[in-house]
PDB file of N, CA and C in Angstrom:
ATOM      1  N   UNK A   1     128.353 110.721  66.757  1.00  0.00           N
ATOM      2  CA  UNK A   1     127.855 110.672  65.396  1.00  0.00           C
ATOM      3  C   UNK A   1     127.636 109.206  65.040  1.00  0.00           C
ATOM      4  N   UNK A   2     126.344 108.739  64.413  1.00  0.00           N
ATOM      5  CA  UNK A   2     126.233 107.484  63.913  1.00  0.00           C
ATOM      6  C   UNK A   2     126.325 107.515  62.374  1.00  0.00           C
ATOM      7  N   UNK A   3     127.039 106.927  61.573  1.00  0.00           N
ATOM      8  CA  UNK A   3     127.427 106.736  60.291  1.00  0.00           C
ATOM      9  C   UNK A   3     126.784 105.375  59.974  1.00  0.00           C
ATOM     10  N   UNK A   4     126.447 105.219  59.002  1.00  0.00           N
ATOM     11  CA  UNK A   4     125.694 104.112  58.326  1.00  0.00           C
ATOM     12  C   UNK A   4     125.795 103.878  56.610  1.00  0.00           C
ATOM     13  N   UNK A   5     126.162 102.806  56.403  1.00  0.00           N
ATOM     14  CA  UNK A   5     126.579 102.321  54.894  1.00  0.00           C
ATOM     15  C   UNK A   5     125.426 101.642  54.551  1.00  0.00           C
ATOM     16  N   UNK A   6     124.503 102.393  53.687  1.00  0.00           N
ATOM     17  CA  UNK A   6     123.392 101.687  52.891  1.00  0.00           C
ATOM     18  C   UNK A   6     123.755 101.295  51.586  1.00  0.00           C
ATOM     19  N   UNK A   7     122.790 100.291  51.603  1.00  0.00           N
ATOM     20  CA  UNK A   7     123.139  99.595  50.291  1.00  0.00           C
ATOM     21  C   UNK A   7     121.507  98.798  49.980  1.00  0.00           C
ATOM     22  N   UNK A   8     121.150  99.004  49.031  1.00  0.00           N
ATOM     23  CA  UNK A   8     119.843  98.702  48.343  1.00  0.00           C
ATOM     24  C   UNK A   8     118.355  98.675  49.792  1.00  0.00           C
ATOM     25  N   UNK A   9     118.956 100.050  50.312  1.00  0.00           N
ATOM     26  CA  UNK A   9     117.553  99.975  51.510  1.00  0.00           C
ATOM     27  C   UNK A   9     117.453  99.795  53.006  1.00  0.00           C
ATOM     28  N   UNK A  10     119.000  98.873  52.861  1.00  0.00           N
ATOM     29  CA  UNK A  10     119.704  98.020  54.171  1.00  0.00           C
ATOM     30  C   UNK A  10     120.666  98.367  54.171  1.00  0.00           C
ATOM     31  N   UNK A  11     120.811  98.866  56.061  1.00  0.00           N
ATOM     32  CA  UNK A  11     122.427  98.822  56.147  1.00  0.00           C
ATOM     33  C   UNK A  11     123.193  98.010  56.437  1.00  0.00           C
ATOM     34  N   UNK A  12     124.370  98.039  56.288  1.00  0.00           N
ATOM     35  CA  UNK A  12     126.007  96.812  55.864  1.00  0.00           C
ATOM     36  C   UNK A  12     127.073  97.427  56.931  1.00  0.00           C
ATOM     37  N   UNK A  13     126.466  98.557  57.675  1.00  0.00           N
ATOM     38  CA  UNK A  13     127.344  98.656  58.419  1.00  0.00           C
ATOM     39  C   UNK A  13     127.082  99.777  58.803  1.00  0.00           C
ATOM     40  N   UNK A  14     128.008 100.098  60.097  1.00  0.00           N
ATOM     41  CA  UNK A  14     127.701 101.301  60.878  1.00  0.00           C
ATOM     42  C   UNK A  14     128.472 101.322  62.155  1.00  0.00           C
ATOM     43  N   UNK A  15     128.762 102.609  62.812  1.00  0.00           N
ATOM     44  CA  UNK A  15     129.906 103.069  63.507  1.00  0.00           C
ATOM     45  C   UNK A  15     129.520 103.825  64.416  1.00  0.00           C
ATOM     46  N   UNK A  16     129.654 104.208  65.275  1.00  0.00           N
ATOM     47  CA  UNK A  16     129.715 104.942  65.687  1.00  0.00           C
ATOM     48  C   UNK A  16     131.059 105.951  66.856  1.00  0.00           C
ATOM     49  N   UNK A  17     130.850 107.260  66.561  1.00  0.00           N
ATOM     50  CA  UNK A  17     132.108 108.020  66.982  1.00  0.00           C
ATOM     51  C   UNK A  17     131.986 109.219  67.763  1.00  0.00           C
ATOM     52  N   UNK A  18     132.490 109.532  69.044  1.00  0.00           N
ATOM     53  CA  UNK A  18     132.314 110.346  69.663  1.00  0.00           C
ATOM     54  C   UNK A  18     132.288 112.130  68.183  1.00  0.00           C
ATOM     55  N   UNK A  19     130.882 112.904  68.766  1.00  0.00           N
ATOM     56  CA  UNK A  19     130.987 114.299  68.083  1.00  0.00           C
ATOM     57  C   UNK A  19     130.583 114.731  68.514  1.00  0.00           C
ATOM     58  N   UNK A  20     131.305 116.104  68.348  1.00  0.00           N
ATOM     59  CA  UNK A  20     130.523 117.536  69.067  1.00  0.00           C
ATOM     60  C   UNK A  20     129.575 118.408  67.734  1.00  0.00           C
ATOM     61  N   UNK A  21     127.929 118.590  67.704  1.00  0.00           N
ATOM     62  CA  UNK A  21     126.993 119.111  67.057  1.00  0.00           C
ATOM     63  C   UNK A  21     127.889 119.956  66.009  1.00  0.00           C
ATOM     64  N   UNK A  22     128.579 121.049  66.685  1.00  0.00           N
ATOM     65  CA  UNK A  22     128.778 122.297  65.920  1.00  0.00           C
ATOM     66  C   UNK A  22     130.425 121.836  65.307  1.00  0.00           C
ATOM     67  N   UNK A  23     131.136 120.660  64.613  1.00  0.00           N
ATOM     68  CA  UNK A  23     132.276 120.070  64.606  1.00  0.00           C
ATOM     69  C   UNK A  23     132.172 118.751  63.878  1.00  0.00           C
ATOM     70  N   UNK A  24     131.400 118.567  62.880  1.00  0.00           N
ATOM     71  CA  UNK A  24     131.131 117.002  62.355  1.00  0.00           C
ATOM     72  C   UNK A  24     132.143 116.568  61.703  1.00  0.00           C
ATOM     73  N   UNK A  25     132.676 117.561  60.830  1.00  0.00           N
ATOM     74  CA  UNK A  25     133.994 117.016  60.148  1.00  0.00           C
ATOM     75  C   UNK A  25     135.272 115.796  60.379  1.00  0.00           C
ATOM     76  N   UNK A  26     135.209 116.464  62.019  1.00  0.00           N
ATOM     77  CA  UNK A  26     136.501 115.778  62.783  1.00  0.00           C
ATOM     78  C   UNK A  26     136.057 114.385  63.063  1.00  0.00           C
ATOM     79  N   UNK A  27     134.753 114.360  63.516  1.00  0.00           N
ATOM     80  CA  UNK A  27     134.358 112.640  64.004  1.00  0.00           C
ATOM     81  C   UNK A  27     133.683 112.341  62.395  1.00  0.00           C
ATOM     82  N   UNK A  28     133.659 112.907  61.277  1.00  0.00           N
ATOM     83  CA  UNK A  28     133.065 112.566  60.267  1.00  0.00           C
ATOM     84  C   UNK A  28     134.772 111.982  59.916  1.00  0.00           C
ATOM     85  N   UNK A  29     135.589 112.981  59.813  1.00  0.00           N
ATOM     86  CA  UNK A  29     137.226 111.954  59.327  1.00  0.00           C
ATOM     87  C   UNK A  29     137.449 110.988  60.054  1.00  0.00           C
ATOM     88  N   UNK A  30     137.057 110.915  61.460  1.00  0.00           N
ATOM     89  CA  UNK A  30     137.620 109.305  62.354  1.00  0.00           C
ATOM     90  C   UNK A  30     136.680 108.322  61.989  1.00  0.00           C
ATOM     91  N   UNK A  31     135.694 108.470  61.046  1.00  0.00           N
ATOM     92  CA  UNK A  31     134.301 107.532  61.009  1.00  0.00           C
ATOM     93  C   UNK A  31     135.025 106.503  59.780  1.00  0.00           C
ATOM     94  N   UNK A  32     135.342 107.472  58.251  1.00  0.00           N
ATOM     95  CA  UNK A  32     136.053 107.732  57.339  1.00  0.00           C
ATOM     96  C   UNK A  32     137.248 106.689  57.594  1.00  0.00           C
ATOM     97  N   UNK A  33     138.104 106.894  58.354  1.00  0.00           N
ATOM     98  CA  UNK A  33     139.460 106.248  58.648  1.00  0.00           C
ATOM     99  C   UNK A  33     139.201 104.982  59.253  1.00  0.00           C
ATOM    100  N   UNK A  34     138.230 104.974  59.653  1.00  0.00           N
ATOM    101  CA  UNK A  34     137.642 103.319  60.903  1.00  0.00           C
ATOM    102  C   UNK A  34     136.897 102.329  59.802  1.00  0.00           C
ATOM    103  N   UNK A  35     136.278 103.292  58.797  1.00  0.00           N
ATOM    104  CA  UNK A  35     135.562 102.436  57.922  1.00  0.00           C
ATOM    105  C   UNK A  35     136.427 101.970  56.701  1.00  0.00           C
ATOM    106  N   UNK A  36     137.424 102.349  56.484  1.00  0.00           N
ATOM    107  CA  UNK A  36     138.701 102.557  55.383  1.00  0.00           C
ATOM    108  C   UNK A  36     138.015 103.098  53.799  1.00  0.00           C
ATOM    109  N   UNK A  37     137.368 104.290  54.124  1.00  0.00           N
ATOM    110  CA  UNK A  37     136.707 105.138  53.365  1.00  0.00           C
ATOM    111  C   UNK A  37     137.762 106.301  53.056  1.00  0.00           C
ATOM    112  N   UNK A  38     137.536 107.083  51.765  1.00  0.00           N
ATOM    113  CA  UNK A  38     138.064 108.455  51.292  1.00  0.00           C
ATOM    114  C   UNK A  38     137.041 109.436  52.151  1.00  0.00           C
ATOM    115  N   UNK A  39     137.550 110.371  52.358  1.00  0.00           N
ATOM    116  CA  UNK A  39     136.637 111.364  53.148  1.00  0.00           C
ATOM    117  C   UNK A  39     135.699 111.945  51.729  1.00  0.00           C
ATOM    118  N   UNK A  40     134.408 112.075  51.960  1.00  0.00           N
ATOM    119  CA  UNK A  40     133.645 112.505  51.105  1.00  0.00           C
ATOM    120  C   UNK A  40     133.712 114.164  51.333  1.00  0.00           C
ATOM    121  N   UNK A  41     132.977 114.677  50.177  1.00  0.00           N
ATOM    122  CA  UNK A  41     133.237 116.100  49.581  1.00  0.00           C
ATOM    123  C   UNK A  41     132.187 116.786  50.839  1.00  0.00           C
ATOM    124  N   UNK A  42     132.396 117.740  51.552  1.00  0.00           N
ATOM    125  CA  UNK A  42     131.555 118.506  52.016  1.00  0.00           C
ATOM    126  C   UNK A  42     130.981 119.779  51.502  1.00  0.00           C
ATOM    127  N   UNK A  43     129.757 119.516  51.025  1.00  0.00           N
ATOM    128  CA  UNK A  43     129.135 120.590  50.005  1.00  0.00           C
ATOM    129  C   UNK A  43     127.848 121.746  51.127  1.00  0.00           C
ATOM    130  N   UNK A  44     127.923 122.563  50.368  1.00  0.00           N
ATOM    131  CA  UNK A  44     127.317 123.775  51.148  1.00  0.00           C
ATOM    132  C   UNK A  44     125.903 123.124  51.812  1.00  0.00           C
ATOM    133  N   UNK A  45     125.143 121.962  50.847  1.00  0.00           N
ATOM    134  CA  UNK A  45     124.188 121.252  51.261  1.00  0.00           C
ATOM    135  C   UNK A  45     124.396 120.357  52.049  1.00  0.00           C
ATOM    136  N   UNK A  46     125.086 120.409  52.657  1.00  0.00           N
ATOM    137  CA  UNK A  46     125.798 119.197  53.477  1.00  0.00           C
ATOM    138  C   UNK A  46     125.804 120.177  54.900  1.00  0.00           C
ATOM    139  N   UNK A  47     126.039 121.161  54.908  1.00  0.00           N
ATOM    140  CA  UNK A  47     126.166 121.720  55.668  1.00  0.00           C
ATOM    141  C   UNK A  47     125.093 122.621  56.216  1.00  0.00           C
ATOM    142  N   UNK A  48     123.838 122.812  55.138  1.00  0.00           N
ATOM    143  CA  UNK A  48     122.452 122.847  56.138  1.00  0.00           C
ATOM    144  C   UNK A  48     121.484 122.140  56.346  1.00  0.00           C
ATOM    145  N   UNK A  49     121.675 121.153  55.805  1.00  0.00           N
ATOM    146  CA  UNK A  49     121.461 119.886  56.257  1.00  0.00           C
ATOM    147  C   UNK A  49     121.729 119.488  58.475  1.00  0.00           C
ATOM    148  N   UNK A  50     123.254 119.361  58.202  1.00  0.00           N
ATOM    149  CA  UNK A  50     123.363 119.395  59.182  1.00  0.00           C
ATOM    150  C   UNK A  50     123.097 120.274  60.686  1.00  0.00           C
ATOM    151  N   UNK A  51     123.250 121.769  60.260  1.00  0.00           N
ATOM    152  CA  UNK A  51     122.505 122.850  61.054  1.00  0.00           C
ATOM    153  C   UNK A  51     120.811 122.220  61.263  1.00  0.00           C
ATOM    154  N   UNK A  52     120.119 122.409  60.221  1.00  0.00           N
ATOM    155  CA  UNK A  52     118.710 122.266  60.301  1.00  0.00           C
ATOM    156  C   UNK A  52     118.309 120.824  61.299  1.00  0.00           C
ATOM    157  N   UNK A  53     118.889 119.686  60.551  1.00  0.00           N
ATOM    158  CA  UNK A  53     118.698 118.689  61.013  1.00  0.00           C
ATOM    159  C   UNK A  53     119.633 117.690  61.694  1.00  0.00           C
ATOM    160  N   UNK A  54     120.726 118.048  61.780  1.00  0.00           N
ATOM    161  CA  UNK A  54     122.184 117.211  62.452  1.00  0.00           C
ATOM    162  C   UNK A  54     122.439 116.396  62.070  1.00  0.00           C
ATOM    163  N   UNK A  55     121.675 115.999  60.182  1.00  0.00           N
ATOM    164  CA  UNK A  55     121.540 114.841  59.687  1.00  0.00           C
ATOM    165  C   UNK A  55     122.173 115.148  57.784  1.00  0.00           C
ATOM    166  N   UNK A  56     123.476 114.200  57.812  1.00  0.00           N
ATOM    167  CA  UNK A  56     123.136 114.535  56.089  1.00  0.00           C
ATOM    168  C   UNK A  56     123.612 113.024  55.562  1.00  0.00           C
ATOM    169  N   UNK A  57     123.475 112.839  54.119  1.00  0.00           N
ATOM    170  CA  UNK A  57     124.193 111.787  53.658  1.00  0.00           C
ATOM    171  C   UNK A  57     124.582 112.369  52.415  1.00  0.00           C
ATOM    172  N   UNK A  58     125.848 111.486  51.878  1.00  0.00           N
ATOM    173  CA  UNK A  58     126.971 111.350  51.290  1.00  0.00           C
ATOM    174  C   UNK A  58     126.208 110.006  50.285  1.00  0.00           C
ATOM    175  N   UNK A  59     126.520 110.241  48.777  1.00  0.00           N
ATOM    176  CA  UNK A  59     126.354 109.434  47.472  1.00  0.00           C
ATOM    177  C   UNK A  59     128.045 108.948  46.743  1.00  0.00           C
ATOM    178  N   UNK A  60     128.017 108.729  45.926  1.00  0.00           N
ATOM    179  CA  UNK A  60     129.140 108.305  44.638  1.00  0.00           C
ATOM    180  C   UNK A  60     129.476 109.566  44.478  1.00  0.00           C
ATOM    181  N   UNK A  61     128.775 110.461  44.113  1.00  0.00           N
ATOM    182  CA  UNK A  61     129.073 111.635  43.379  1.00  0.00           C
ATOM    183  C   UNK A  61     129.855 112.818  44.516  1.00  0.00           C
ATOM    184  N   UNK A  62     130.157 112.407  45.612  1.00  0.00           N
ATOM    185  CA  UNK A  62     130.707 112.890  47.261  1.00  0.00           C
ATOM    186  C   UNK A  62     131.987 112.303  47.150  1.00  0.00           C
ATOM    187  N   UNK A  63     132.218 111.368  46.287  1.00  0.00           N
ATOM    188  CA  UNK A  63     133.765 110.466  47.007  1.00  0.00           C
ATOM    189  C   UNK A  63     134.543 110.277  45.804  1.00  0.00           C
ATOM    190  N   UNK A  64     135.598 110.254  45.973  1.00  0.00           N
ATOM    191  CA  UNK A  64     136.544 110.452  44.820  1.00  0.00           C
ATOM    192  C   UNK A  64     136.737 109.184  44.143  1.00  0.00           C
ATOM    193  N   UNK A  65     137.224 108.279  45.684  1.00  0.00           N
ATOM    194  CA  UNK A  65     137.143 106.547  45.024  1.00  0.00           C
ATOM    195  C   UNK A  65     135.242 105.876  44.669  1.00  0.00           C
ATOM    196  N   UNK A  66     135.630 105.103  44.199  1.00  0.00           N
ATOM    197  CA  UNK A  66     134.533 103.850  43.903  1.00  0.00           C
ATOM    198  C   UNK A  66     134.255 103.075  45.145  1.00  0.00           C
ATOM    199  N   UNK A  67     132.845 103.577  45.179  1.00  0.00           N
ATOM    200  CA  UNK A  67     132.177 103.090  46.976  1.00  0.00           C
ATOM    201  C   UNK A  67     131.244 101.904  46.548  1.00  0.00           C
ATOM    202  N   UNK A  68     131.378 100.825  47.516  1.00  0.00           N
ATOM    203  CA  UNK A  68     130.390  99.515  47.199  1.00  0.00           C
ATOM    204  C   UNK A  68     129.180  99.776  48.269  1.00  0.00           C
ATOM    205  N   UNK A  69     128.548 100.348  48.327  1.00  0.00           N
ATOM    206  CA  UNK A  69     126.892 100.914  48.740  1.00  0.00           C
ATOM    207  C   UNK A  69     126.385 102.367  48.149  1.00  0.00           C
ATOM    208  N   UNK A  70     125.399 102.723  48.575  1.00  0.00           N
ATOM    209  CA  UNK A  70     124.909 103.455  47.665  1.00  0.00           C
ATOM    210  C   UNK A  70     124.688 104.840  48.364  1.00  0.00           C
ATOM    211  N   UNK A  71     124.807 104.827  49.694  1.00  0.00           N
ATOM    212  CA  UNK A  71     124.744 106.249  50.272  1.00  0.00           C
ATOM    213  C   UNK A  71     125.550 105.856  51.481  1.00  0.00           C
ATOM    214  N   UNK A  72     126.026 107.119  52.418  1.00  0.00           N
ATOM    215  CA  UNK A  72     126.611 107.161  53.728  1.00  0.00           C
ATOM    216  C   UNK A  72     125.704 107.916  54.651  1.00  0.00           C
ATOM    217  N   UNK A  73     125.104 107.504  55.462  1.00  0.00           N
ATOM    218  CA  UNK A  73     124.179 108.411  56.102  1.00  0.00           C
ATOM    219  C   UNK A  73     125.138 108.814  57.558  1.00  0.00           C
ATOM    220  N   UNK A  74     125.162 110.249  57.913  1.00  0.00           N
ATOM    221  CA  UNK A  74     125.566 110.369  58.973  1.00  0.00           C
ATOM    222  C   UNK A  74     124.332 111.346  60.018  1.00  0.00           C
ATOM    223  N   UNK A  75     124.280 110.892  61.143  1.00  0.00           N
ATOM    224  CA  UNK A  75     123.472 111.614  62.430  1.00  0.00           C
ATOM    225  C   UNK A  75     123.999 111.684  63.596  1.00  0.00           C
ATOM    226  N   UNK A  76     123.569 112.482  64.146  1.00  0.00           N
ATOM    227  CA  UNK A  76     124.130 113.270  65.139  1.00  0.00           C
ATOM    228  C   UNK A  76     123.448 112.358  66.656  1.00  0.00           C
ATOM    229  N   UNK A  77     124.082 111.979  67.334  1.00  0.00           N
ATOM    230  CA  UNK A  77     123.469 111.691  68.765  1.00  0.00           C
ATOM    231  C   UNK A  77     123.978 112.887  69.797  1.00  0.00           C
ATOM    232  N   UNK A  78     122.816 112.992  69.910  1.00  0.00           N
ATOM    233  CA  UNK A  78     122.945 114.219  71.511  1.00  0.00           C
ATOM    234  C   UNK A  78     122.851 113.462  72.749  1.00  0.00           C
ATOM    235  N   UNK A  79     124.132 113.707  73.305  1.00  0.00           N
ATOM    236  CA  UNK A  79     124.256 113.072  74.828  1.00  0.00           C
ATOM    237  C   UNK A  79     122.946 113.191  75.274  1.00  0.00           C
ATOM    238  N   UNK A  80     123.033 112.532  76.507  1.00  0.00           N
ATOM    239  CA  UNK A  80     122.029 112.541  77.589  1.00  0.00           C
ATOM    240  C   UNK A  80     121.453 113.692  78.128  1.00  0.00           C
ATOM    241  N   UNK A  81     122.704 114.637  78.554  1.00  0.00           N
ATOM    242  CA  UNK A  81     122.597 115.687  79.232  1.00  0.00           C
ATOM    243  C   UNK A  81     121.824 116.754  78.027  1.00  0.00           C
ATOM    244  N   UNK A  82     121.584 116.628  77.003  1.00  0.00           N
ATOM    245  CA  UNK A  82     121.396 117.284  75.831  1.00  0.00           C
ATOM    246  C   UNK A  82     120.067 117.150  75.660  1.00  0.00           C
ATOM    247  N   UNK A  83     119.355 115.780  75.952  1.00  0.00           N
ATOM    248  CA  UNK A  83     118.109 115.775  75.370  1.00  0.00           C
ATOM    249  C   UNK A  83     116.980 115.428  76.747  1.00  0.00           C
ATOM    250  N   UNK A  84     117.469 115.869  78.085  1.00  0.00           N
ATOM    251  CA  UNK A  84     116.646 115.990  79.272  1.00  0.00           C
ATOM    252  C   UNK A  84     116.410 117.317  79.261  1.00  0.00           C
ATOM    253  N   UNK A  85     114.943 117.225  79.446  1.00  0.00           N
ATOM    254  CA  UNK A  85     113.988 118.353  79.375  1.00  0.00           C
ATOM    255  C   UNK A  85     114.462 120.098  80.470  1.00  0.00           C
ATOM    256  N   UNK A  86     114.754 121.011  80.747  1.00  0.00           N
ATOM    257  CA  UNK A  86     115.754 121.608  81.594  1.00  0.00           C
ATOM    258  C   UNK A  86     114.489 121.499  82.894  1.00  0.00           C
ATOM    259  N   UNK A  87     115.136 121.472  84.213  1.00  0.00           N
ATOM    260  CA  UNK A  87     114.372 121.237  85.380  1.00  0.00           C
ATOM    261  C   UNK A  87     114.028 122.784  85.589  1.00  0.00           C
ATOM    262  N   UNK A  88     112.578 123.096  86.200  1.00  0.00           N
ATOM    263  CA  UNK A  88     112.025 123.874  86.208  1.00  0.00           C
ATOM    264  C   UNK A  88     111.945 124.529  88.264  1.00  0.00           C
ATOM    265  N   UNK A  89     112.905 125.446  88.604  1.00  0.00           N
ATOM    266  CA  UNK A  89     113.073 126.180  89.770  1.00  0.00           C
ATOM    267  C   UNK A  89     112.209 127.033  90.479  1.00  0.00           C
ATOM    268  N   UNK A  90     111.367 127.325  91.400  1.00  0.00           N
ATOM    269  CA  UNK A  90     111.092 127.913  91.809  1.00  0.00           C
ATOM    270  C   UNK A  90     111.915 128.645  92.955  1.00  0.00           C
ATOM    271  N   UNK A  91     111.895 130.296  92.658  1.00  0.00           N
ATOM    272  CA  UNK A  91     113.033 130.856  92.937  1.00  0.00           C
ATOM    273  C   UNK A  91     112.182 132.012  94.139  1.00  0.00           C
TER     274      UNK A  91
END
């Protein structure tokens, strides 16, 4: 998972943390704990977001404390083995 702290357009920072697609939560809390962030609210839109696109972000209105940027963007990296085309057999 790549996490990214925007702030007026530009990011200020960014992480990245081993995740499994169908499991964001868990590398979304180690992202959270590395960045010394409150874990933001996971809302139902947050969550097809991520199905559809493996992609969501997090605002002010997501986090309990007072955040100094303006969104959290998180995305999904698919291993290697994930995004090679499948080899084609003749059987």
């Amino acid at each position: 998972m790549w996490v990214r702290l925007i702030r007026a357009h530009r990011a200020i920072r960014d992480i990245t943390i081993p995740c499994e697609a169908e499991k964001p939560l868990a590398a979304l809390r180690e992202a959270t704990h590395e960045l010394d962030l409150s874990m933001p609210v996971w809302l139902p839109r947050h969550q097809t977001d991520w199905v559809k696109f493996r992609l969501t972000h997090f605002t002010q209105e997501h986090f309990l404390e007072k955040i100094d940027f303006d969104r959290m963007e998180i995305a999904y990296i698919a291993p290697e083995e994930e995004r090679k085309p499948p080899k084609f057999t003749e059987e």
